[in-house]
C-alpha atoms as a PDB file:
ATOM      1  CA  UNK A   1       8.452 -20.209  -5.050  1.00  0.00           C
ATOM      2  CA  UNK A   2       6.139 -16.937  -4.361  1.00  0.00           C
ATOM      3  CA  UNK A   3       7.564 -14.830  -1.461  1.00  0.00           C
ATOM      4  CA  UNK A   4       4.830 -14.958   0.809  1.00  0.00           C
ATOM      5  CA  UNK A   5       3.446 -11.678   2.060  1.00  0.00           C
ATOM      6  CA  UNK A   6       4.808  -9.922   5.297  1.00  0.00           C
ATOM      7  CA  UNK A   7       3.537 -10.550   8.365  1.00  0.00           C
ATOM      8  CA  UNK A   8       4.835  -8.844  11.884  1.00  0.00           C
ATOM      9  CA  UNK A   9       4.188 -11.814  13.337  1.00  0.00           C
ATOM     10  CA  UNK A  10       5.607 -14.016  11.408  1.00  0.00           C
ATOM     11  CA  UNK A  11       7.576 -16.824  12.835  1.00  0.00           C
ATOM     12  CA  UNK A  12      10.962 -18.027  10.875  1.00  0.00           C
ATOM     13  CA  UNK A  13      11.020 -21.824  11.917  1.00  0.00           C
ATOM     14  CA  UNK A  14       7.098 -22.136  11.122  1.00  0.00           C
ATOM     15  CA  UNK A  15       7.192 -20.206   7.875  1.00  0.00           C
ATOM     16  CA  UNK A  16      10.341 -22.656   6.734  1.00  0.00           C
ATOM     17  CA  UNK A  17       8.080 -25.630   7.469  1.00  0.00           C
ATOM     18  CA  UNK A  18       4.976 -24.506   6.006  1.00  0.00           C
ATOM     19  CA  UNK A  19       7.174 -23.720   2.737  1.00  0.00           C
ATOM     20  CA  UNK A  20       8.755 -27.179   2.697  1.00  0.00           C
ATOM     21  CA  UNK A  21       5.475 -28.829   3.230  1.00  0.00           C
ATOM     22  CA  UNK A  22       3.235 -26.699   0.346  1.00  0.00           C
ATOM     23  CA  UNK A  23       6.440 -27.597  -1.804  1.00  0.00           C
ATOM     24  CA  UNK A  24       6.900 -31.436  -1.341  1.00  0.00           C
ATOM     25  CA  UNK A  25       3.150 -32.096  -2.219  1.00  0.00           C
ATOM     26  CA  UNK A  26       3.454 -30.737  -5.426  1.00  0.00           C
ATOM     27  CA  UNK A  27       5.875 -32.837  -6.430  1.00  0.00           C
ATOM     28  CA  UNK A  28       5.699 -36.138  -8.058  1.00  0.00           C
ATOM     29  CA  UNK A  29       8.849 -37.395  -6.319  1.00  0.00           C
ATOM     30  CA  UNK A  30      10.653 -37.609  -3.172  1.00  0.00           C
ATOM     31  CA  UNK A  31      13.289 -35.071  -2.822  1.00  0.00           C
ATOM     32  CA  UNK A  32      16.960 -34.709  -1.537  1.00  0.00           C
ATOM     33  CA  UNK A  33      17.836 -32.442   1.328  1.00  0.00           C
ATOM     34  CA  UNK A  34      19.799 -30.116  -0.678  1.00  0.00           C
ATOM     35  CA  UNK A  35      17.049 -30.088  -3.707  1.00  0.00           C
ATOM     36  CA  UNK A  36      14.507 -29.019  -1.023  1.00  0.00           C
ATOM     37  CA  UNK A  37      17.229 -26.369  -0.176  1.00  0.00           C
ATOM     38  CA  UNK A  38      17.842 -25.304  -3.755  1.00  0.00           C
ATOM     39  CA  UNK A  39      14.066 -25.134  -4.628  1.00  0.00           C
ATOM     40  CA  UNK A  40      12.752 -22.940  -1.047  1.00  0.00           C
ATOM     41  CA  UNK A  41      16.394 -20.518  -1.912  1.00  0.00           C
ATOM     42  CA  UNK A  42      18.343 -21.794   1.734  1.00  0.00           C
ATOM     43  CA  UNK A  43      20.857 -23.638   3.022  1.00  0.00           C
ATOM     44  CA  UNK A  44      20.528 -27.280   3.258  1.00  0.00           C
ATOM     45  CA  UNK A  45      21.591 -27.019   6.842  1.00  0.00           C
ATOM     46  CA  UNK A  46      19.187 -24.442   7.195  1.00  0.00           C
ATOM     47  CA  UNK A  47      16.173 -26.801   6.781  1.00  0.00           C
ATOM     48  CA  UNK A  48      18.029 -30.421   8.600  1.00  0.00           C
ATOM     49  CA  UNK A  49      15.846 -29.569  11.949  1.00  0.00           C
ATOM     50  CA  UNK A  50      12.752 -28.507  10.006  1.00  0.00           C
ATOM     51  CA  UNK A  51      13.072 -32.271   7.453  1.00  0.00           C
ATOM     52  CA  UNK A  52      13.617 -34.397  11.034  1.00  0.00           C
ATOM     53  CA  UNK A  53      11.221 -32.096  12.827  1.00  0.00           C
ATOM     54  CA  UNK A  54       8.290 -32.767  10.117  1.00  0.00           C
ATOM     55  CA  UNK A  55       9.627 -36.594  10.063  1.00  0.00           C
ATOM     56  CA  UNK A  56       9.453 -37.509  13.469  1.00  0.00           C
ATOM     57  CA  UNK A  57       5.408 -36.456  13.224  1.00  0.00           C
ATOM     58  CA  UNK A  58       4.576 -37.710  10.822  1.00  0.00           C
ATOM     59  CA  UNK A  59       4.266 -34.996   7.961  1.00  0.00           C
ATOM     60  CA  UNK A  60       6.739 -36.768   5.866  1.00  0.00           C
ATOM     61  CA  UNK A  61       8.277 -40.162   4.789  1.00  0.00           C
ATOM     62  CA  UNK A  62      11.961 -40.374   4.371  1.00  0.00           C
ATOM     63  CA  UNK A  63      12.816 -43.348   1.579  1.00  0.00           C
ATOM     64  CA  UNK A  64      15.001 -46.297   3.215  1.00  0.00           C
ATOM     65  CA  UNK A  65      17.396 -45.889   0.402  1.00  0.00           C
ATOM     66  CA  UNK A  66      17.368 -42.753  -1.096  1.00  0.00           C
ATOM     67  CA  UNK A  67      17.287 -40.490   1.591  1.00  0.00           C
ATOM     68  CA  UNK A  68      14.960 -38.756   0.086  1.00  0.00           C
ATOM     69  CA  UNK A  69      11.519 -37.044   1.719  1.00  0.00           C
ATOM     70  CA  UNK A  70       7.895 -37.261   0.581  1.00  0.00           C
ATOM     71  CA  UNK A  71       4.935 -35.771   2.191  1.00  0.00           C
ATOM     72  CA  UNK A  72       2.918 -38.396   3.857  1.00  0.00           C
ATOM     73  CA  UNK A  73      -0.720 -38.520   4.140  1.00  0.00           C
ATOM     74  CA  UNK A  74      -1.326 -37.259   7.223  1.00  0.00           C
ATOM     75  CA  UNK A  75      -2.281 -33.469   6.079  1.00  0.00           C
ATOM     76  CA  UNK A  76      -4.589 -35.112   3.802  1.00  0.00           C
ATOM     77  CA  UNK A  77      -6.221 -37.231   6.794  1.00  0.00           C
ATOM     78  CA  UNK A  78      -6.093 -34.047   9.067  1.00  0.00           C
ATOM     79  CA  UNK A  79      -7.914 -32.233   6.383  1.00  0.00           C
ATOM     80  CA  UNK A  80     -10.769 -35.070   5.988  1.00  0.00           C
ATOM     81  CA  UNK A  81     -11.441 -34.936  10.110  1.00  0.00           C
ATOM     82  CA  UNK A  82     -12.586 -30.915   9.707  1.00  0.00           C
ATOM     83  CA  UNK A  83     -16.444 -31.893  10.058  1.00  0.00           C
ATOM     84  CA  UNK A  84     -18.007 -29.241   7.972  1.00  0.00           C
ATOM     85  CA  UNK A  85     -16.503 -30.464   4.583  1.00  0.00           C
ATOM     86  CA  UNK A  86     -16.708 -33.950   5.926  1.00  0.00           C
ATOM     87  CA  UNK A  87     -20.622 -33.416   6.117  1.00  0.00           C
ATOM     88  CA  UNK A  88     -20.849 -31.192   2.852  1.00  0.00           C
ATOM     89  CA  UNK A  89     -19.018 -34.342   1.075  1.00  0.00           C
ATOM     90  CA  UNK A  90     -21.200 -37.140   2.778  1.00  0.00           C
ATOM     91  CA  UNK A  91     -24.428 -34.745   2.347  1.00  0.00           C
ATOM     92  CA  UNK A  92     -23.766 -34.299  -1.782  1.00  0.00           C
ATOM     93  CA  UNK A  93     -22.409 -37.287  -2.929  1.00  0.00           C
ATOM     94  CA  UNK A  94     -25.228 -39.353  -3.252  1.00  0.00           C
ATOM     95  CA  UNK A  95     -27.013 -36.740  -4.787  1.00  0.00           C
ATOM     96  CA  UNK A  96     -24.129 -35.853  -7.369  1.00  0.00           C
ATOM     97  CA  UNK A  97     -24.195 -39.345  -7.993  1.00  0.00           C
ATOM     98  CA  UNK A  98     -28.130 -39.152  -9.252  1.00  0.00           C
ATOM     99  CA  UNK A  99     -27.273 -36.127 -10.529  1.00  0.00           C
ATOM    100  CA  UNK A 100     -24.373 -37.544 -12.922  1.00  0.00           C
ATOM    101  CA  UNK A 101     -26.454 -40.783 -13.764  1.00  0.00           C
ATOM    102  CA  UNK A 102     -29.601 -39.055 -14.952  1.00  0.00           C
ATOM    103  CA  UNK A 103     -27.733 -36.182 -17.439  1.00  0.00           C
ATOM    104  CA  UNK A 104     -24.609 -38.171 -18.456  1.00  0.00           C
ATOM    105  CA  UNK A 105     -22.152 -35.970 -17.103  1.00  0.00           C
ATOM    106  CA  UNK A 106     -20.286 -35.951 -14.412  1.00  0.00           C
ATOM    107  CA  UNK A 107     -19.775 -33.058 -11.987  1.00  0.00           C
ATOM    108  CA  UNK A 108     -18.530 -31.953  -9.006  1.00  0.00           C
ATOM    109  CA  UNK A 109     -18.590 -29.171  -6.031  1.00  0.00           C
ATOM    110  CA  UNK A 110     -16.389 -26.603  -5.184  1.00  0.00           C
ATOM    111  CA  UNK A 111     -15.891 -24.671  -2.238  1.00  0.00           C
ATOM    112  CA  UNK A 112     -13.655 -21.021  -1.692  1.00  0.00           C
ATOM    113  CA  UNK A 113     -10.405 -22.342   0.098  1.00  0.00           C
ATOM    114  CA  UNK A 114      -7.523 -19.357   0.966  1.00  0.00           C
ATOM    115  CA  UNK A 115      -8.560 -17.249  -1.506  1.00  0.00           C
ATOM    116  CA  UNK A 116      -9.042 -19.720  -4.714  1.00  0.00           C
ATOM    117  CA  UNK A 117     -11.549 -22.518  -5.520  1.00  0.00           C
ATOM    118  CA  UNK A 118     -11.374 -25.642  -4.486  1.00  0.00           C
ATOM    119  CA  UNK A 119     -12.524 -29.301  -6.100  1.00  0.00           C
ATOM    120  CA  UNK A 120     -14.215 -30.588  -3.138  1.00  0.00           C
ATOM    121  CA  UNK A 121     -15.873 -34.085  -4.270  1.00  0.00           C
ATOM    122  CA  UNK A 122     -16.627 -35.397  -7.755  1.00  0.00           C
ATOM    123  CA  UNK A 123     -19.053 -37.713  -9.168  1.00  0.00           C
ATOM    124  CA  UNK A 124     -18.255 -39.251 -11.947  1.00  0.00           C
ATOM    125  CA  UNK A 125     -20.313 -40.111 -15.495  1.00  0.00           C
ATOM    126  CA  UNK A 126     -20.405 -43.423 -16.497  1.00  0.00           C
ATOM    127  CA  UNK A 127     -21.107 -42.845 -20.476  1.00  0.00           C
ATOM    128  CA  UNK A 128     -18.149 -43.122 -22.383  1.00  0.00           C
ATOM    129  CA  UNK A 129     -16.820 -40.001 -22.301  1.00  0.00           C
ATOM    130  CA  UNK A 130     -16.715 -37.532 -19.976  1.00  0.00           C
ATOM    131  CA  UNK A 131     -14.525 -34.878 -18.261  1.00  0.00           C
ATOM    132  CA  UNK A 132     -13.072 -35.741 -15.027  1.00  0.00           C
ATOM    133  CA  UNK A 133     -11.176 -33.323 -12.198  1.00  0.00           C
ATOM    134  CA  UNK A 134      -8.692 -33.931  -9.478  1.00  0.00           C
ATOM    135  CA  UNK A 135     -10.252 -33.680  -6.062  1.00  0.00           C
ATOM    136  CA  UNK A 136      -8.510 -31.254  -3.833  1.00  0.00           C
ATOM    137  CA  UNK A 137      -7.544 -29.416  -7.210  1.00  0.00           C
ATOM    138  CA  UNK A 138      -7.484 -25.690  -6.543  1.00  0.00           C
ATOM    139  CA  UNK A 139      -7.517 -22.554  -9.288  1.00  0.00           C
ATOM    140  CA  UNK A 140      -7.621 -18.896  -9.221  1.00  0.00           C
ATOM    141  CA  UNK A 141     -11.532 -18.200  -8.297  1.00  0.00           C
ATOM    142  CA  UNK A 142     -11.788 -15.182 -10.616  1.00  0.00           C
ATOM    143  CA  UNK A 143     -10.673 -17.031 -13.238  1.00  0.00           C
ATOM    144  CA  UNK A 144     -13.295 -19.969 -13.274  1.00  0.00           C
ATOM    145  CA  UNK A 145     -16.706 -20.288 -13.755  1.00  0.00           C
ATOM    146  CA  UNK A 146     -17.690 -22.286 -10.215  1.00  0.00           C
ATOM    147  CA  UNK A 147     -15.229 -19.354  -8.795  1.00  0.00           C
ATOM    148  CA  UNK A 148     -17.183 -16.905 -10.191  1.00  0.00           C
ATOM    149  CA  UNK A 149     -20.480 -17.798  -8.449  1.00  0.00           C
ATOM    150  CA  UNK A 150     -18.835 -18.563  -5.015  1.00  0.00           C
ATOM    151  CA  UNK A 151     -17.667 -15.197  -4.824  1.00  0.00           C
ATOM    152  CA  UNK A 152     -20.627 -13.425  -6.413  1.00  0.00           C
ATOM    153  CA  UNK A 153     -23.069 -15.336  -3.247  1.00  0.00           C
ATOM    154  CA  UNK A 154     -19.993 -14.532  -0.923  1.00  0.00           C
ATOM    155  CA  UNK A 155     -20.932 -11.456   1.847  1.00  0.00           C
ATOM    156  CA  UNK A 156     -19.328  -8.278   0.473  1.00  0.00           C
ATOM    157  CA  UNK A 157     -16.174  -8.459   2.803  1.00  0.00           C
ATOM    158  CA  UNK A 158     -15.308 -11.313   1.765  1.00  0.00           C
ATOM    159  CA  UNK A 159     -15.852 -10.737  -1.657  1.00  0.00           C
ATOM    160  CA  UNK A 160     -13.215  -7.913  -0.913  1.00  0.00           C
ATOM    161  CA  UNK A 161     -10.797  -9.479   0.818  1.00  0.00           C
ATOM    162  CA  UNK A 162     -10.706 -12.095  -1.978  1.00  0.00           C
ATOM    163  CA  UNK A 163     -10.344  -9.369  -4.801  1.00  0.00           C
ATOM    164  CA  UNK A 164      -7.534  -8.036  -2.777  1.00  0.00           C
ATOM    165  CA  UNK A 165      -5.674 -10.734  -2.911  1.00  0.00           C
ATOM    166  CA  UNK A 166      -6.090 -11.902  -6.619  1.00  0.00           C
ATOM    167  CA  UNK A 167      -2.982 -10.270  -8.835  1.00  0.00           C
ATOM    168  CA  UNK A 168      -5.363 -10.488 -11.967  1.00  0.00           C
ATOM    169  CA  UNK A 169      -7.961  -8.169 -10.260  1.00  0.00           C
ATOM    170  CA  UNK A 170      -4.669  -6.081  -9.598  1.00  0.00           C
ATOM    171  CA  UNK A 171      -4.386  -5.390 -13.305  1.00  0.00           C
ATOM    172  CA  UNK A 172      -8.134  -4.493 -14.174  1.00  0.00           C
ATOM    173  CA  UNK A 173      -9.291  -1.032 -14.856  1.00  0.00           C
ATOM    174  CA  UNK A 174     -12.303   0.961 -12.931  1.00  0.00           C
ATOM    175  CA  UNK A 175     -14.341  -0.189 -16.213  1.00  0.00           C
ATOM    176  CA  UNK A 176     -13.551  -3.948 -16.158  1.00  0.00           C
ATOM    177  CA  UNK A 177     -13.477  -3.504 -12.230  1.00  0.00           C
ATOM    178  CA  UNK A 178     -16.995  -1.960 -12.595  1.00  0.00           C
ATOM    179  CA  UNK A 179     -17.705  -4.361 -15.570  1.00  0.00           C
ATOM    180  CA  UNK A 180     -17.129  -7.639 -12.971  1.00  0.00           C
ATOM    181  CA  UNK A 181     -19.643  -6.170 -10.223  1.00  0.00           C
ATOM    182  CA  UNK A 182     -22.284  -5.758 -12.900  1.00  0.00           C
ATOM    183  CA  UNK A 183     -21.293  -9.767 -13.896  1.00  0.00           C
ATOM    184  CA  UNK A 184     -21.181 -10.794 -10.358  1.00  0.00           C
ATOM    185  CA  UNK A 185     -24.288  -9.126  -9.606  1.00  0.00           C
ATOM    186  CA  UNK A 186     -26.024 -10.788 -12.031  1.00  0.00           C
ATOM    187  CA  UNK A 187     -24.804 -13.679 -11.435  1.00  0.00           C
ATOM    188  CA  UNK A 188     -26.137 -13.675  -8.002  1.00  0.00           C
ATOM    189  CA  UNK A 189     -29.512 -12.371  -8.683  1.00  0.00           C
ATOM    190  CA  UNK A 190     -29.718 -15.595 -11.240  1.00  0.00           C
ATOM    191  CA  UNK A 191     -28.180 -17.895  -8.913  1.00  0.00           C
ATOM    192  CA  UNK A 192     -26.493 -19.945 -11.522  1.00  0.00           C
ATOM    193  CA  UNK A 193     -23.975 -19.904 -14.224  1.00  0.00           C
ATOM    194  CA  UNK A 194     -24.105 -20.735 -17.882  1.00  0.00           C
ATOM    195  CA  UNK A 195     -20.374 -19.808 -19.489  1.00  0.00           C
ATOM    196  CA  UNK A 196     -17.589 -21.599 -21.641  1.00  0.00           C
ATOM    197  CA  UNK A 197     -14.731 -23.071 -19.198  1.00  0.00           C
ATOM    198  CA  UNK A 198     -12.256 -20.649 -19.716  1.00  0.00           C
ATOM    199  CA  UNK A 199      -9.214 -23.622 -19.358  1.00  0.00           C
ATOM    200  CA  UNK A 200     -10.842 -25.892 -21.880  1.00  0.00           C
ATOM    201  CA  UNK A 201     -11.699 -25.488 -25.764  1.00  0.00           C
ATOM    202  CA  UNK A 202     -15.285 -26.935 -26.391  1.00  0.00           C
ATOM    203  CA  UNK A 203     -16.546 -27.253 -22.855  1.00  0.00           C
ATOM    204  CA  UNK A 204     -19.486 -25.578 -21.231  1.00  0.00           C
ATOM    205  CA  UNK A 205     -19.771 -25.116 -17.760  1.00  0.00           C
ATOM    206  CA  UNK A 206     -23.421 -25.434 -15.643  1.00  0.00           C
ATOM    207  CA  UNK A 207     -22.732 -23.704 -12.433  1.00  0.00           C
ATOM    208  CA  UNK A 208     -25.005 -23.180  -9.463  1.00  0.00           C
ATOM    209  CA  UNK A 209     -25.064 -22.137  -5.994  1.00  0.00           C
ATOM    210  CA  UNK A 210     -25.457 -24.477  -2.975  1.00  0.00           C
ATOM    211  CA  UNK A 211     -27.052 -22.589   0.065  1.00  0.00           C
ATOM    212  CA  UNK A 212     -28.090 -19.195   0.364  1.00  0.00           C
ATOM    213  CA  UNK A 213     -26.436 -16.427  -0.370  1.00  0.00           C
ATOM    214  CA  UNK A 214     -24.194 -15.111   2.599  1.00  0.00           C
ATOM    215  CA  UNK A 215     -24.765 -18.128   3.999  1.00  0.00           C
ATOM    216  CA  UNK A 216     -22.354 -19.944   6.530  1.00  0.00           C
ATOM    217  CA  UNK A 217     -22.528 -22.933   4.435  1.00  0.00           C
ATOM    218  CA  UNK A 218     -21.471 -21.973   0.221  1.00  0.00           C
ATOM    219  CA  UNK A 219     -20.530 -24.291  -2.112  1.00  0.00           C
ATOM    220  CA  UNK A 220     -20.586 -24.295  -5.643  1.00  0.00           C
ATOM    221  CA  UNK A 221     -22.012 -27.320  -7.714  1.00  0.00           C
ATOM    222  CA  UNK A 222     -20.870 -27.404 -11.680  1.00  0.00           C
ATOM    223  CA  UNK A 223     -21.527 -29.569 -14.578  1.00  0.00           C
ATOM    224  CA  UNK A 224     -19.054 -29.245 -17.280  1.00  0.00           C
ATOM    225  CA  UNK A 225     -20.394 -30.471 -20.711  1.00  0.00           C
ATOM    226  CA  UNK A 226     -18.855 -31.691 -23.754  1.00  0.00           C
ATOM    227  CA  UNK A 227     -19.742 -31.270 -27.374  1.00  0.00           C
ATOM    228  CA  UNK A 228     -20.471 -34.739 -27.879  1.00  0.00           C
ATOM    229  CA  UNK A 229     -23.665 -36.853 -28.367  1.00  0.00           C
ATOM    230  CA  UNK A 230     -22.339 -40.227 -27.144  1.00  0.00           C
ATOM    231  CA  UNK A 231     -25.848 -40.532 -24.503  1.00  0.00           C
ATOM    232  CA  UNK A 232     -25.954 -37.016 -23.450  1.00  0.00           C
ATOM    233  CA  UNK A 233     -29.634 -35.720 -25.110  1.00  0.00           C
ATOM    234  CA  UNK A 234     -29.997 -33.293 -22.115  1.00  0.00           C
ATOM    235  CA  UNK A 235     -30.699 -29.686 -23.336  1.00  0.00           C
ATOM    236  CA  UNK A 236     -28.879 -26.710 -21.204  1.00  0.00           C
ATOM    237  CA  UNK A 237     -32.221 -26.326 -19.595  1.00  0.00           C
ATOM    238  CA  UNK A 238     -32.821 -29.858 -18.367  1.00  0.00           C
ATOM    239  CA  UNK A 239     -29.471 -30.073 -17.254  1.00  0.00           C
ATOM    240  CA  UNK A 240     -29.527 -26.280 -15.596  1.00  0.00           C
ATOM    241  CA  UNK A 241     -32.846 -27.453 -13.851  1.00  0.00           C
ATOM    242  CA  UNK A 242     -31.852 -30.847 -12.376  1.00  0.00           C
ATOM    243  CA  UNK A 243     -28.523 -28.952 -11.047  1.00  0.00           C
ATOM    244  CA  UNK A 244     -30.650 -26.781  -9.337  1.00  0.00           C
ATOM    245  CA  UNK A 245     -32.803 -29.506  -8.034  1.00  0.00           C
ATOM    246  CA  UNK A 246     -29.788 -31.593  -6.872  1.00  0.00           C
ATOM    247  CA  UNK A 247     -27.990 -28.417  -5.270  1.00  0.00           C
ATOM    248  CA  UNK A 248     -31.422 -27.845  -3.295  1.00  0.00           C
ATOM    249  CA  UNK A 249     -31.645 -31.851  -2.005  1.00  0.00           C
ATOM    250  CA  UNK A 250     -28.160 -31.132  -0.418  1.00  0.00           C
ATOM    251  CA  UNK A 251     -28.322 -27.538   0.586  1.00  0.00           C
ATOM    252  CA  UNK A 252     -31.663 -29.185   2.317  1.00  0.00           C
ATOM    253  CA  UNK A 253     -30.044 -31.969   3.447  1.00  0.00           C
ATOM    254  CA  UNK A 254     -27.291 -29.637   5.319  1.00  0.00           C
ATOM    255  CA  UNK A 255     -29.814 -27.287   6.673  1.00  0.00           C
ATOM    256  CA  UNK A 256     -29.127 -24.315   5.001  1.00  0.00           C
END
């Protein structure tokens, strides 16, 4: 796992709970004691307090049989209770739901979470094929599209403090560095998004901000396209225009 970046405050039983934590829910499985051990790079007595600790409220399951822990759902149920993504989900999902049924594509809406992009809600096409993505699914914001126009509509510090963090960034040089403000800039001044998905051969992403820029409230709201004609007429246009429209209803709809 990624050594996490020092902090003068840090404190050593918290730090060895958030790493057991961010590693059992990436894994398909329950694990052992000692494979938790072996995978954070500690002792498997090291962690025994931390596993019964996280246990005992509720932050994992331990199997009957195995022995083994999972993380439970209850960071997941903590994180649905926050009530301004609660209301930006209720507030768009009807709307994406229009929005997918009148273009043939699905979509969804992103929001900047710790530094990268996350899939907030998706509503899904139902023509017979279409591309789908996991909710709660997070990726490097300068390297996506939806990223891309979160943190060109972002206020300039925390456009910063995101660029400082990203180890891609890192590696550009004062022209590409100079050559992404232009981007961003324009991007901003457009207030929208038209660019191949940069994970995905032959898919085009429609990206477009939700809010104002600066705002308190910024999401992102994308349609990714296929090349495929199986019921999806809609020109770039059409579809550009109604995910404006629909990223208005709920920016509307939320006040901003």
């Amino acid at each position: 796992m990624t050594d996490a970046p020092k902090n003068k405050y840090a404190v050593p039983a918290l730090d060895k709970a958030l790493d057991v934590l961010e590693y059992l829910v990436d894994q398909e499985t329950a694990k052992s004691q000692t494979e938790i051990a072996q995978a954070l790079n500690r002792g498997p007595n090291e962690i025994y307090r931390v596993l019964v600790n996280l246990e005992g409220r509720g932050y994992l399951v331990r199997e009957p049989v195995s022995g083994h822990y999972r993380a439970s759902l209850k960071m997941y149920n903590l994180s649905r209770r926050i009530s301004p993504i609660d209301q930006l989900r209720q507030c768009a999902m009807p709307h994406m739901e229009d929005l997918a049924v009148s273009i043939g594509h699905s979509c969804h809406l992103t929001i900047l979470y710790q530094s990268q992009t996350m899939v907030l809600v998706q509503a899904r096409s139902q023509v017979p094929v279409s591309l789908n993505i996991a909710e709660g699914a997070l990726f490097p914001t300068l390297q996506t599209n939806s990223g891309k126009v979160l943190l060109a509509n972002s206020n300039q510090a925390v456009r910063e403090m995101i660029l400082e963090r990203c180890e891609v960034y890192a590696e550009y040089t004062a022209p590409q560095k100079h050559q992404l403000e232009l981007e961003l800039d324009e991007i901003r001044k457009n207030g929208h998004l038209i660019a191949n998905n940069p994970f995905i051969e032959g898919v085009s992403d429609h990206a477009t901000i939700v809010g104002e820029p600066d705002g308190k409230v910024i999401a992102c709201l994308v349609v990714p396209t296929l090349n495929t004609h199986l019921g999806q007429d809609n020109s770039q246009l059409d579809i550009l225009q109604q995910l404006k429209n629909t990223g208005n209803k709920i920016a509307s709809q939320l006040g901003c």
